[in-house]
N, C-alpha and C. Protein backbone atom coordinates (compact mmCIF):
# COMPACT_ATOMS: atom_id res chain seq x y z
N UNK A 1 0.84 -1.20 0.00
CA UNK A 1 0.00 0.00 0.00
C UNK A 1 0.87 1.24 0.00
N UNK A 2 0.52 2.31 -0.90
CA UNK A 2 1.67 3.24 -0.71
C UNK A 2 1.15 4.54 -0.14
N UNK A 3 1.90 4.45 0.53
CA UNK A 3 1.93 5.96 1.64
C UNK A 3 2.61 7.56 1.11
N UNK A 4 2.04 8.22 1.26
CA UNK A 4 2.11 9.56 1.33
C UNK A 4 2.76 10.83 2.81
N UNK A 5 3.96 10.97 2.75
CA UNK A 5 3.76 11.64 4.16
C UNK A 5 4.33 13.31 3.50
N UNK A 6 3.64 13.81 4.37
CA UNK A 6 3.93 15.64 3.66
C UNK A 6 4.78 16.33 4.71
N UNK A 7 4.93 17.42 4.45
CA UNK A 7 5.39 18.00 5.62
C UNK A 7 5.22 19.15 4.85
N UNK A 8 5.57 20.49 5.81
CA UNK A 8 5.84 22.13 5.32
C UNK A 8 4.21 22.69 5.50
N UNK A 9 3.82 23.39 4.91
CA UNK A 9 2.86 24.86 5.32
C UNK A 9 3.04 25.51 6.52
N UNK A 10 1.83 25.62 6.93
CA UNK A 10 1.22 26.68 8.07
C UNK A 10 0.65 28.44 7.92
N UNK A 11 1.32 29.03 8.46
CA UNK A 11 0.88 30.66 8.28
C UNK A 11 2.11 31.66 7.47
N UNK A 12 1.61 31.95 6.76
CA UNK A 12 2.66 32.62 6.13
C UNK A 12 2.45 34.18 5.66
N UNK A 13 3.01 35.20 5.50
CA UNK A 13 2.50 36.37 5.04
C UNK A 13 2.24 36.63 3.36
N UNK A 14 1.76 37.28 3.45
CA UNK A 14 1.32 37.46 1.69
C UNK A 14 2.64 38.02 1.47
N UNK A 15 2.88 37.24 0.35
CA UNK A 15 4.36 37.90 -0.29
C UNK A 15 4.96 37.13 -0.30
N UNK A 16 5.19 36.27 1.10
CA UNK A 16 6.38 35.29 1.29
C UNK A 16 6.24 34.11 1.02
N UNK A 17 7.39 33.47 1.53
CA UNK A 17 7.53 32.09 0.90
C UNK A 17 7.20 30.80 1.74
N UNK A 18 7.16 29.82 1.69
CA UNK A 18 6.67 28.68 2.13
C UNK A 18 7.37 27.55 1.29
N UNK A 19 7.56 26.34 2.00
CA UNK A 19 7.81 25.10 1.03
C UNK A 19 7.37 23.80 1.83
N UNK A 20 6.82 22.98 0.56
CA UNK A 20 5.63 21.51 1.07
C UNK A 20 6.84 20.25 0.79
N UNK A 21 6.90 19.73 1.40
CA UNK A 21 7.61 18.42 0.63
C UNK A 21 6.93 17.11 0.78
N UNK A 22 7.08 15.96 0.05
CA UNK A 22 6.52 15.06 0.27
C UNK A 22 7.18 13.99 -0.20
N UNK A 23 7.28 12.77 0.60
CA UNK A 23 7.79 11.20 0.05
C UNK A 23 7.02 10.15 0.12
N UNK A 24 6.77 9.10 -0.98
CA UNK A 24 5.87 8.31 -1.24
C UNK A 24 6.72 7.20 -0.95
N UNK A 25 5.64 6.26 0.12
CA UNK A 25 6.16 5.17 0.38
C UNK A 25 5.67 3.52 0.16
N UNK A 26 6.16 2.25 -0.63
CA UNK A 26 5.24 1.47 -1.23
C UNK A 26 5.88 1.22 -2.50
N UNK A 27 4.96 0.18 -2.87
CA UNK A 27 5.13 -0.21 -4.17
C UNK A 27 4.90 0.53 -5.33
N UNK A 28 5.71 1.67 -6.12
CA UNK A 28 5.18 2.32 -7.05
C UNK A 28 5.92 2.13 -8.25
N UNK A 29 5.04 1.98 -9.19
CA UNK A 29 5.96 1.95 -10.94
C UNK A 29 6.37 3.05 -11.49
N UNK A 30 7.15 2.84 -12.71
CA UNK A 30 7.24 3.76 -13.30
C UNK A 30 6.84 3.73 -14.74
N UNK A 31 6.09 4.66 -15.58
CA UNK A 31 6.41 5.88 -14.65
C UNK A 31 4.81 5.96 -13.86
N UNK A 32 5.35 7.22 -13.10
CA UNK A 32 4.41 7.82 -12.18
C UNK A 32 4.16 9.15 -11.99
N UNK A 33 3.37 10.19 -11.52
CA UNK A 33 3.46 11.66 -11.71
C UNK A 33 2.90 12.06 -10.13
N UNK A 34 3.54 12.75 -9.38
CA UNK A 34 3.34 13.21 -8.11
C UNK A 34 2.95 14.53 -8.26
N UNK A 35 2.24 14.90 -7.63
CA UNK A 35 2.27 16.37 -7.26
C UNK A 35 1.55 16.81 -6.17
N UNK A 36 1.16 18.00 -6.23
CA UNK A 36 -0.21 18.66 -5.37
C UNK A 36 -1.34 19.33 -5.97
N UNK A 37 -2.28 19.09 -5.02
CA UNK A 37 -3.91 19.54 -5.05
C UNK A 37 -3.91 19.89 -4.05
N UNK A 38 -4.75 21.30 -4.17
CA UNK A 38 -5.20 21.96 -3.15
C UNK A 38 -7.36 21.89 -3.05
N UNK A 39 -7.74 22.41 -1.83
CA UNK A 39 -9.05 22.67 -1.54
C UNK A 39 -8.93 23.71 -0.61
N UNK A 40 -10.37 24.80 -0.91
CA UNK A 40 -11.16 25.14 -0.21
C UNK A 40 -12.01 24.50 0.38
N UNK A 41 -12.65 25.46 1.73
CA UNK A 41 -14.44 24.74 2.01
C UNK A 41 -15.34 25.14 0.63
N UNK A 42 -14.92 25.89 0.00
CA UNK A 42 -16.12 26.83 -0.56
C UNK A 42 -15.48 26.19 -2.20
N UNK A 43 -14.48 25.45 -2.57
CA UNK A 43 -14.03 24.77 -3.92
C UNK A 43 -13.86 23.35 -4.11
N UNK A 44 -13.57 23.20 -5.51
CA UNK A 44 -13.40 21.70 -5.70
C UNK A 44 -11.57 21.45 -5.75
N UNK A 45 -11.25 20.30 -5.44
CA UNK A 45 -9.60 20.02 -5.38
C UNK A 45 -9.24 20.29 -6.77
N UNK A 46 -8.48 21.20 -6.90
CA UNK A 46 -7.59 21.72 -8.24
C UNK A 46 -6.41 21.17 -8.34
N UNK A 47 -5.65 21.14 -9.56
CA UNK A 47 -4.28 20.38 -9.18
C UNK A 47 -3.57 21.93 -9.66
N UNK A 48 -2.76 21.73 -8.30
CA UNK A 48 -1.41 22.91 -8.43
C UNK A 48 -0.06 22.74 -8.97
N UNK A 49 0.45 21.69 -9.22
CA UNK A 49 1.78 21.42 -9.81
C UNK A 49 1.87 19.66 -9.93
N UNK A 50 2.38 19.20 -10.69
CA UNK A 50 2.68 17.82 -11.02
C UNK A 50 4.34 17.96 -11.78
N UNK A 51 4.80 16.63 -11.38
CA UNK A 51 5.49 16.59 -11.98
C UNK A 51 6.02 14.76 -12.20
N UNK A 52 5.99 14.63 -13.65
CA UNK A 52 6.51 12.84 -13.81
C UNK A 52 7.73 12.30 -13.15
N UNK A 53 7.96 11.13 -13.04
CA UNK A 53 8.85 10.42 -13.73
C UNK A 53 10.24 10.69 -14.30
N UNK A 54 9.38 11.19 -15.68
CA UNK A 54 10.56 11.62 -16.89
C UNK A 54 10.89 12.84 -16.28
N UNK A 55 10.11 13.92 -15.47
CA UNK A 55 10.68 15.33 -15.30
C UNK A 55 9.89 16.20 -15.67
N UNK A 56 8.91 15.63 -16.29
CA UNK A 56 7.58 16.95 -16.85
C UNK A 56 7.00 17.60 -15.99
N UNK A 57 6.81 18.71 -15.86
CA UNK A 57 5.83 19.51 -15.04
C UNK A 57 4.44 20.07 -15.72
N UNK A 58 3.69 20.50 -14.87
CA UNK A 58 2.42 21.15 -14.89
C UNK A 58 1.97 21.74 -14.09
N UNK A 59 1.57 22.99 -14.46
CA UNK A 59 1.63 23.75 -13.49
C UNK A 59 -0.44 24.48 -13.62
N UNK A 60 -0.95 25.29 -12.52
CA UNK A 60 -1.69 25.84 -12.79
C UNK A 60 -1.59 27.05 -12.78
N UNK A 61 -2.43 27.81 -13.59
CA UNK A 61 -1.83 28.93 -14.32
C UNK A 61 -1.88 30.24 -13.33
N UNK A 62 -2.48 29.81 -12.28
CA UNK A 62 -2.45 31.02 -11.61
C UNK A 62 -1.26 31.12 -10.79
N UNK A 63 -0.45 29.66 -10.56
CA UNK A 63 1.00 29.80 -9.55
C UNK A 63 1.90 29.71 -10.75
N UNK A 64 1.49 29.77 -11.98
CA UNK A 64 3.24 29.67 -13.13
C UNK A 64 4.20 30.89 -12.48
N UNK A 65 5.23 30.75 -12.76
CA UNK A 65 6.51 31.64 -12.18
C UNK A 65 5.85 31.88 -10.50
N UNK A 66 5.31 31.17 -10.02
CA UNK A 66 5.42 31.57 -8.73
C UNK A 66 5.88 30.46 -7.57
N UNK A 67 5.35 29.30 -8.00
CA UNK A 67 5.42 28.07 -7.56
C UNK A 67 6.79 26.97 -8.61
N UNK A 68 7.11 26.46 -7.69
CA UNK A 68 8.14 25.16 -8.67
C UNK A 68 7.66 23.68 -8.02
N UNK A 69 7.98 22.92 -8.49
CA UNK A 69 7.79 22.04 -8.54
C UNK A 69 9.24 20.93 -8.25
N UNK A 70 9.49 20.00 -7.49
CA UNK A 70 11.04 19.43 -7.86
C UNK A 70 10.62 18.21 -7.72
N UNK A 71 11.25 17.21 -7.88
CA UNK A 71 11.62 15.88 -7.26
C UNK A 71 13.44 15.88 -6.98
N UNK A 72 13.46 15.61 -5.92
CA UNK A 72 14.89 15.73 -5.40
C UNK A 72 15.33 14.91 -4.99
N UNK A 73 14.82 13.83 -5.12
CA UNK A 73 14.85 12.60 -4.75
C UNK A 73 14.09 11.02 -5.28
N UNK A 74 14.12 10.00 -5.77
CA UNK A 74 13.49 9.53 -6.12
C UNK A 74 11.93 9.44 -5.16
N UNK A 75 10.67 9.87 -5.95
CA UNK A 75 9.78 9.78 -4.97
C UNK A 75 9.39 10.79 -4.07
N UNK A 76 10.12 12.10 -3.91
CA UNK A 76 10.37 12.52 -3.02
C UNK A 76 10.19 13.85 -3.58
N UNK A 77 9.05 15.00 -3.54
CA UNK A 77 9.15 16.47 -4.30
C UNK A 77 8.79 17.39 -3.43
N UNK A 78 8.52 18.46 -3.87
CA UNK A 78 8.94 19.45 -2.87
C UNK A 78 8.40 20.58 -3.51
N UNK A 79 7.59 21.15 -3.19
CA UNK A 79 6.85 22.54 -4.01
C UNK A 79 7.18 23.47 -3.31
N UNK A 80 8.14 24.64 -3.72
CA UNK A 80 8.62 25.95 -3.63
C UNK A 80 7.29 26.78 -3.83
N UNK A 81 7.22 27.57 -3.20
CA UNK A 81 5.92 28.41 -3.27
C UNK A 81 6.08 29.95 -2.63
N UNK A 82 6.23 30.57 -3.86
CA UNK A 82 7.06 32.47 -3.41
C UNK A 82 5.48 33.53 -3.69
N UNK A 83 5.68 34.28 -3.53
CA UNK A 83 5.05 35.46 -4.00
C UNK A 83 3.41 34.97 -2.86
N UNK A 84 3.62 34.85 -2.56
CA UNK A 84 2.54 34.30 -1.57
C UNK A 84 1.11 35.04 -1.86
N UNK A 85 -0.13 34.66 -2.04
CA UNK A 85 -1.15 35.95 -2.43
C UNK A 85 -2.25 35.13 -1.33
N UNK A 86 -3.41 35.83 -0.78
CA UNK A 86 -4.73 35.42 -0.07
C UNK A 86 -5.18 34.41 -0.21
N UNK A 87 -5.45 34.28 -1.81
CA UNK A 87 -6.09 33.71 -2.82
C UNK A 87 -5.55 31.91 -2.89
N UNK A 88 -4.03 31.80 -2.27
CA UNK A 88 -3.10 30.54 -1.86
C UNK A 88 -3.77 30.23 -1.11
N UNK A 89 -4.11 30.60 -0.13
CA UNK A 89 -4.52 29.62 1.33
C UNK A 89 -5.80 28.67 0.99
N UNK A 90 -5.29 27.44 1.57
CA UNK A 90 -5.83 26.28 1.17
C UNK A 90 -5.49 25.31 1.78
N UNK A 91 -6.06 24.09 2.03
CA UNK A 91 -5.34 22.64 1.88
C UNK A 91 -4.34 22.21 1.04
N UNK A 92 -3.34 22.15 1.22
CA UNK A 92 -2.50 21.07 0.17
C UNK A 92 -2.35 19.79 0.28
N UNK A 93 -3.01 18.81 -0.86
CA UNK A 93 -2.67 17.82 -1.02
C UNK A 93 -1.66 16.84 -1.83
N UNK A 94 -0.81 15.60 -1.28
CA UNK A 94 0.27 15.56 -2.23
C UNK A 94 -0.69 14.39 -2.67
N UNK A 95 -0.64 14.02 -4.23
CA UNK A 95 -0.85 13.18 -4.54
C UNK A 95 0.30 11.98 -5.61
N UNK A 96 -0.40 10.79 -5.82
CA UNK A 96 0.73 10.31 -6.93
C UNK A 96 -0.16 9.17 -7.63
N UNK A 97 -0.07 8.84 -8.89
CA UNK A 97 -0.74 8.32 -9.70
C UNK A 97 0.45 7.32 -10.28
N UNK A 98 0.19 6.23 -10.42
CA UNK A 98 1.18 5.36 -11.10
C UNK A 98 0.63 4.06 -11.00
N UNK A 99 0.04 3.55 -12.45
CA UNK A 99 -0.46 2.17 -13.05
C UNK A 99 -1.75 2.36 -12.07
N UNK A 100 -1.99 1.38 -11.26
CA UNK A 100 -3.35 1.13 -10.72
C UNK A 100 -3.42 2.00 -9.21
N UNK A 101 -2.23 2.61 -9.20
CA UNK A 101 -2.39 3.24 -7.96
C UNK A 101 -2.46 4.78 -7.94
N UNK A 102 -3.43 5.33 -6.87
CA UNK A 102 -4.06 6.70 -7.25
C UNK A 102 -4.03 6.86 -5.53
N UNK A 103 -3.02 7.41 -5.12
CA UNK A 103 -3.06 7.99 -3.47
C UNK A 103 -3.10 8.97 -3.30
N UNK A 104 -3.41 9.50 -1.68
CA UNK A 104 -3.44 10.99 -1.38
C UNK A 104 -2.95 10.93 0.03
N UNK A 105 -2.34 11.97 0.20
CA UNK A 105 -1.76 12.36 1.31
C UNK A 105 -2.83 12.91 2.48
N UNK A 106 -2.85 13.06 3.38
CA UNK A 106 -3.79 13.73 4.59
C UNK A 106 -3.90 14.94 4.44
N UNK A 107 -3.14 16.03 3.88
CA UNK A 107 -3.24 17.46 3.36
C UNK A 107 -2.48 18.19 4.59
N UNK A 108 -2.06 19.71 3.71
CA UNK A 108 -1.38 19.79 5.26
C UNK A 108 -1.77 21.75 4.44
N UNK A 109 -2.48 22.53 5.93
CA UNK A 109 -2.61 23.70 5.50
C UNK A 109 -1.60 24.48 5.38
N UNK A 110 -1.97 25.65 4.24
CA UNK A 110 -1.47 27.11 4.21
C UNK A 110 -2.18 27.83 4.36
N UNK A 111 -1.93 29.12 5.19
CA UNK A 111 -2.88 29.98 5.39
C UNK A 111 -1.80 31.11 4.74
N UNK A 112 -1.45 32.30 4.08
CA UNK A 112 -1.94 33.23 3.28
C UNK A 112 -2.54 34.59 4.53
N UNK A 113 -1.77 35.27 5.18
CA UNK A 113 -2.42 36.08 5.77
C UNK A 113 -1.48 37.81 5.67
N UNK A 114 -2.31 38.42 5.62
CA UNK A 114 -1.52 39.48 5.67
C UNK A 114 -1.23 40.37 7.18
């Protein structure tokens, strides 16, 4: 069964920076694409950054040049997150998709405050 453990958010000021990391643990193939999803109470889970395997990213268009994306490790990524705006604060979830397996992490907040 493969596990998800996150770490990073909390309170941060508008402007500044923050960073999420996460390592997947378990049986996973390749390839595979990790990233994060976020939620509101008041939205549906959006995906904020992915990135494969091979190294591809995806980003959503409202964090491009603001957010990165890494894997730094096999399994193991890490979302840089600068310019901080209101509009960020959310749940972050890490997720990872690979062959029959589709996990999620427990989410870990950002709050976005000025």
């Amino acid at each position: 069964q493969v596990q998800l453990v996150e770490s990073g958010g909390g309170l941060v000021q508008t402007g500044g920076s923050t960073k999420l990391s996460c390592a997947a643990f378990g049986g996973i193939q390749i390839p595979y694409t990790m990233g994060w999803y976020r939620q509101t109470p008041d939205s549906q889970r959006e995906l904020v950054a992915t990135i494969t395997s091979s190294g591809r990213t995806n980003y959503l268009a409202s964090v491009k040049g603001r957010f990165t994306i890494s894997e730094n490790d096999a399994l193991k990524v890490s979302l840089e997150m600068n310019s901080l705006k209101a509009e960020d604060t959310a749940v972050y979830y890490c997720h990872i998709e690979s062959g029959t397996t589709n996990s999620w992490g427990r989410g870990t907040q950002v709050t976005v405050s000025s």
